[in-house]
Structures are given as C-alpha cells and as structure tokens.
N, C-alpha and C. Protein backbone atom coordinates (compact mmCIF):
# COMPACT_ATOMS: atom_id res chain seq x y z
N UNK A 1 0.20 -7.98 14.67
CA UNK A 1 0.04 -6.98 13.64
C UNK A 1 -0.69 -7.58 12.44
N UNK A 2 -1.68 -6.87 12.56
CA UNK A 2 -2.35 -7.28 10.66
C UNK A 2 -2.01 -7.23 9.52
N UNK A 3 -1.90 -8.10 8.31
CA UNK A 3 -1.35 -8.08 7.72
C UNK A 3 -2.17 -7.12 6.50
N UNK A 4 -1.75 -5.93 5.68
CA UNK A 4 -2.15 -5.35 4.70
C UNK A 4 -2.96 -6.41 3.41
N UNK A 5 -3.81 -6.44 3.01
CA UNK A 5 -4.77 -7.05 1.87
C UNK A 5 -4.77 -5.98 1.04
N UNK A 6 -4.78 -6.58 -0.52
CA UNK A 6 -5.68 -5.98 -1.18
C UNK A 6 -7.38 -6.34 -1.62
N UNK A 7 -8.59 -5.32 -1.89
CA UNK A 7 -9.52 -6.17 -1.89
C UNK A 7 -10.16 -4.63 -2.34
N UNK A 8 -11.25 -5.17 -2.99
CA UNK A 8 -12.19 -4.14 -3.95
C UNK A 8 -12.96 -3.50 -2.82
N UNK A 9 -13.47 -2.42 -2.51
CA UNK A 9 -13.21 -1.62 -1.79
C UNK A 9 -15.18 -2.07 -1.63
N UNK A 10 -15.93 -1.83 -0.47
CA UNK A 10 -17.25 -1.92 -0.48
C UNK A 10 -17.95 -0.56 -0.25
N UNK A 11 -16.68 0.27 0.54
CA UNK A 11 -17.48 1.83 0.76
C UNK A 11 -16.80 2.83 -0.21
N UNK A 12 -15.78 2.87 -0.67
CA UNK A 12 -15.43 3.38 -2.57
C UNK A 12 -15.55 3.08 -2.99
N UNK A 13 -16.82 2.81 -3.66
CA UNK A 13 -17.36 1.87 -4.86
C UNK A 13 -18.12 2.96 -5.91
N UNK A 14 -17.48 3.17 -6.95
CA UNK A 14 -18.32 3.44 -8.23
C UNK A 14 -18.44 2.42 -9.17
N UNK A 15 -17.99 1.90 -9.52
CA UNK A 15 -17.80 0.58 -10.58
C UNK A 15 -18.14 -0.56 -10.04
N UNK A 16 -16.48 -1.02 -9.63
CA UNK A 16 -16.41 -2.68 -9.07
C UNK A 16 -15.50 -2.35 -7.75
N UNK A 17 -14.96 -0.75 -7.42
CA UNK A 17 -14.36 -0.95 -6.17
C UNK A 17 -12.92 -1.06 -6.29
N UNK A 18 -12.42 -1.49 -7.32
CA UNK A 18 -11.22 -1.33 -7.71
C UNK A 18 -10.24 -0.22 -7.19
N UNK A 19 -10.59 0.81 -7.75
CA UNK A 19 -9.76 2.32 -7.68
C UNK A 19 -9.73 2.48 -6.03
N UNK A 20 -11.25 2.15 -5.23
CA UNK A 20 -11.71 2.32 -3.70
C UNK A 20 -10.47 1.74 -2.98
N UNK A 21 -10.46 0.43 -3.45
CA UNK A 21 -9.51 -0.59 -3.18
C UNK A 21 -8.22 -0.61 -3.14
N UNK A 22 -7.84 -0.22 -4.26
CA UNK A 22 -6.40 0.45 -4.08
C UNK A 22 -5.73 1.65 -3.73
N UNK A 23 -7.10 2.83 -3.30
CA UNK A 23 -6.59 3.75 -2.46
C UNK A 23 -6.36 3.63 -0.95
N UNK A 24 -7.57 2.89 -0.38
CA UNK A 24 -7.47 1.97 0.86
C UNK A 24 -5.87 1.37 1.09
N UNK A 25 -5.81 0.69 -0.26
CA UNK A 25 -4.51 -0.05 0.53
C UNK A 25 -2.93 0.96 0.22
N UNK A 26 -2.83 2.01 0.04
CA UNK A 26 -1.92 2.97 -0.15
C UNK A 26 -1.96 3.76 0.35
N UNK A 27 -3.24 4.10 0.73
CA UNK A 27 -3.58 5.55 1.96
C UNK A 27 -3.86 6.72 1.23
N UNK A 28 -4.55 6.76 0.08
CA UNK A 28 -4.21 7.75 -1.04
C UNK A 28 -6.14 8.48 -0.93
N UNK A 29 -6.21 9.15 -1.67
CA UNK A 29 -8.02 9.73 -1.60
C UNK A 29 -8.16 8.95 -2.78
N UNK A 30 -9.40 8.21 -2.70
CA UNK A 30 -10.02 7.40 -4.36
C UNK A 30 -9.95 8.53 -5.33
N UNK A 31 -10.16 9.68 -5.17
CA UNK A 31 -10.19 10.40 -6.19
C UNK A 31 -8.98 10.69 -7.09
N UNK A 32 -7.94 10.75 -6.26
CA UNK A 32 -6.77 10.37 -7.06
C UNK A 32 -6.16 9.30 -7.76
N UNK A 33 -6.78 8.28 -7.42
CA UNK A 33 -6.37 7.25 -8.32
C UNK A 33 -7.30 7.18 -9.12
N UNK A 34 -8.72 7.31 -9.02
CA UNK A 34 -9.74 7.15 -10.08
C UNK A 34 -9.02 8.39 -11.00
N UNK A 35 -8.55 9.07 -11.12
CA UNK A 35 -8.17 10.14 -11.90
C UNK A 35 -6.94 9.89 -12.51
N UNK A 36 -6.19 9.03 -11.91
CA UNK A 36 -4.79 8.40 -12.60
C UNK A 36 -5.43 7.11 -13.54
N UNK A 37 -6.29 6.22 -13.26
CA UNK A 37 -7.05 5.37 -13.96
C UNK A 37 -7.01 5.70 -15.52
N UNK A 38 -8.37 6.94 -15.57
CA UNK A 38 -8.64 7.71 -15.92
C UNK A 38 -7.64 8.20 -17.22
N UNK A 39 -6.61 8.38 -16.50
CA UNK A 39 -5.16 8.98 -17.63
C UNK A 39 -4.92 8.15 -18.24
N UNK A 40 -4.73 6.55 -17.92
CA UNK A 40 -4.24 5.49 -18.16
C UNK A 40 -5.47 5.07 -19.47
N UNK A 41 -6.34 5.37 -19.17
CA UNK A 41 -7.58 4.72 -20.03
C UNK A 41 -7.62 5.25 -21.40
N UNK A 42 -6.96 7.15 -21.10
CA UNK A 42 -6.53 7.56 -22.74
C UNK A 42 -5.41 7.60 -22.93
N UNK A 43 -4.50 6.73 -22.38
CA UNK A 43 -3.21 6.78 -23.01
C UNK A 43 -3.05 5.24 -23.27
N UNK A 44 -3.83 5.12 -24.90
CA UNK A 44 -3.44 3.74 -25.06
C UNK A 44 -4.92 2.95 -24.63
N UNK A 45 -5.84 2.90 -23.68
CA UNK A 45 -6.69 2.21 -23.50
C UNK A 45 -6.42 0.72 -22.48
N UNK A 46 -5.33 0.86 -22.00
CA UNK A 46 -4.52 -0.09 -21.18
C UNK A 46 -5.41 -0.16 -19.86
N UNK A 47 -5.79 0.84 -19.53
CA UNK A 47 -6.85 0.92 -18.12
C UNK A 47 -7.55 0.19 -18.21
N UNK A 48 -8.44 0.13 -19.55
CA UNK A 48 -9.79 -0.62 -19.58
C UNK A 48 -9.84 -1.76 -19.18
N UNK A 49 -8.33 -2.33 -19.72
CA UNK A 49 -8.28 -3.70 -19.78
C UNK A 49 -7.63 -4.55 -18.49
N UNK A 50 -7.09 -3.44 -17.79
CA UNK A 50 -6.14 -3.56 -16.14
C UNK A 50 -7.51 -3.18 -15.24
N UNK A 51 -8.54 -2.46 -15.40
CA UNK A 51 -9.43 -2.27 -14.38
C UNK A 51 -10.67 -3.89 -14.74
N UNK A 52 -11.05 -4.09 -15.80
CA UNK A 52 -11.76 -5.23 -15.92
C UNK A 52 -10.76 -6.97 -15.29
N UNK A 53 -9.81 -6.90 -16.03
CA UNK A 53 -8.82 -7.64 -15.06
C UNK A 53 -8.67 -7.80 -13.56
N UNK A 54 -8.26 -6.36 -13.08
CA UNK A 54 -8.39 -6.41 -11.80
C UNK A 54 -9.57 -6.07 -10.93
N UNK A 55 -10.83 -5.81 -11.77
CA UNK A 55 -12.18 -6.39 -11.34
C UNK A 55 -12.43 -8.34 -10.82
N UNK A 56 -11.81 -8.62 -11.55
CA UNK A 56 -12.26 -10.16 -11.92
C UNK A 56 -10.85 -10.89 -10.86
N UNK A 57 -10.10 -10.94 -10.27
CA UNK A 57 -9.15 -10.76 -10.16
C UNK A 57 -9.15 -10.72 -8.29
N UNK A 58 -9.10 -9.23 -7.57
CA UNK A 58 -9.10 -8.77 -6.14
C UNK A 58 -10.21 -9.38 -6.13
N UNK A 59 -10.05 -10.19 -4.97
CA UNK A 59 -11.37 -10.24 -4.29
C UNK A 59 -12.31 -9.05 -3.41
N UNK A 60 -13.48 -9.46 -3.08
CA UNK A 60 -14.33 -8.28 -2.38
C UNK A 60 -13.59 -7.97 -0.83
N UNK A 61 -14.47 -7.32 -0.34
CA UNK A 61 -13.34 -6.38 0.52
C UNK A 61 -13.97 -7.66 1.87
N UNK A 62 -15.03 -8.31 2.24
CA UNK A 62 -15.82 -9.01 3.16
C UNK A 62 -16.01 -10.36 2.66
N UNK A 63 -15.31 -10.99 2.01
CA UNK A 63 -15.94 -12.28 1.79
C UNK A 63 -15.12 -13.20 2.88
C-alpha cells in the first residue's frame, strides 16, 4: 500500500500548487480550498503568510 504524501500539486496549479496539493491529498475539489484560502487571507491576512510558507516548504509533486 502507498503511502499518502503531501506535495504542491503540478496539474492544480494557479500559483505554486499549494491549494492543488492539498486538495489532492484530502480528496476535496481545489476550488474549495482555494476558496477557504481565500477566507483565511481576509480574516486577519494569516493565509498570505501560511500559503508563501507552505509554498517554500511542500515539496513539488515529481521531484
């Protein structure tokens, strides 16, 4: 059995793959989490700084 990864997503990619990435690994549509992001980014500005983080952070989805 394979083990679940997380990793920035190469075919949901608007940005850095992030949001792609973590819908992949939850089973969720990117659009819903890019849209929870999104919430997070005006409440407080906490997104900005958790999506650049976890840009720099997950590795790519193929390396």
């Amino acid at each position: 059995m394979e083990q679940k990864r997380l990793y920035r997503s190469n075919s949901n990619k608007m940005i850095a793959g992030v949001c792609g990435g973590i819908a992949e690994y939850i089973n969720l549509d990117p659009t819903v989490v890019r849209l929870l992001w999104v919430l997070l980014c005006f409440m407080g500005g906490t997104g900005v700084i958790a999506y650049i983080i976890a840009a720099i952070i997950m590795p790519n989805q193929y390396q």
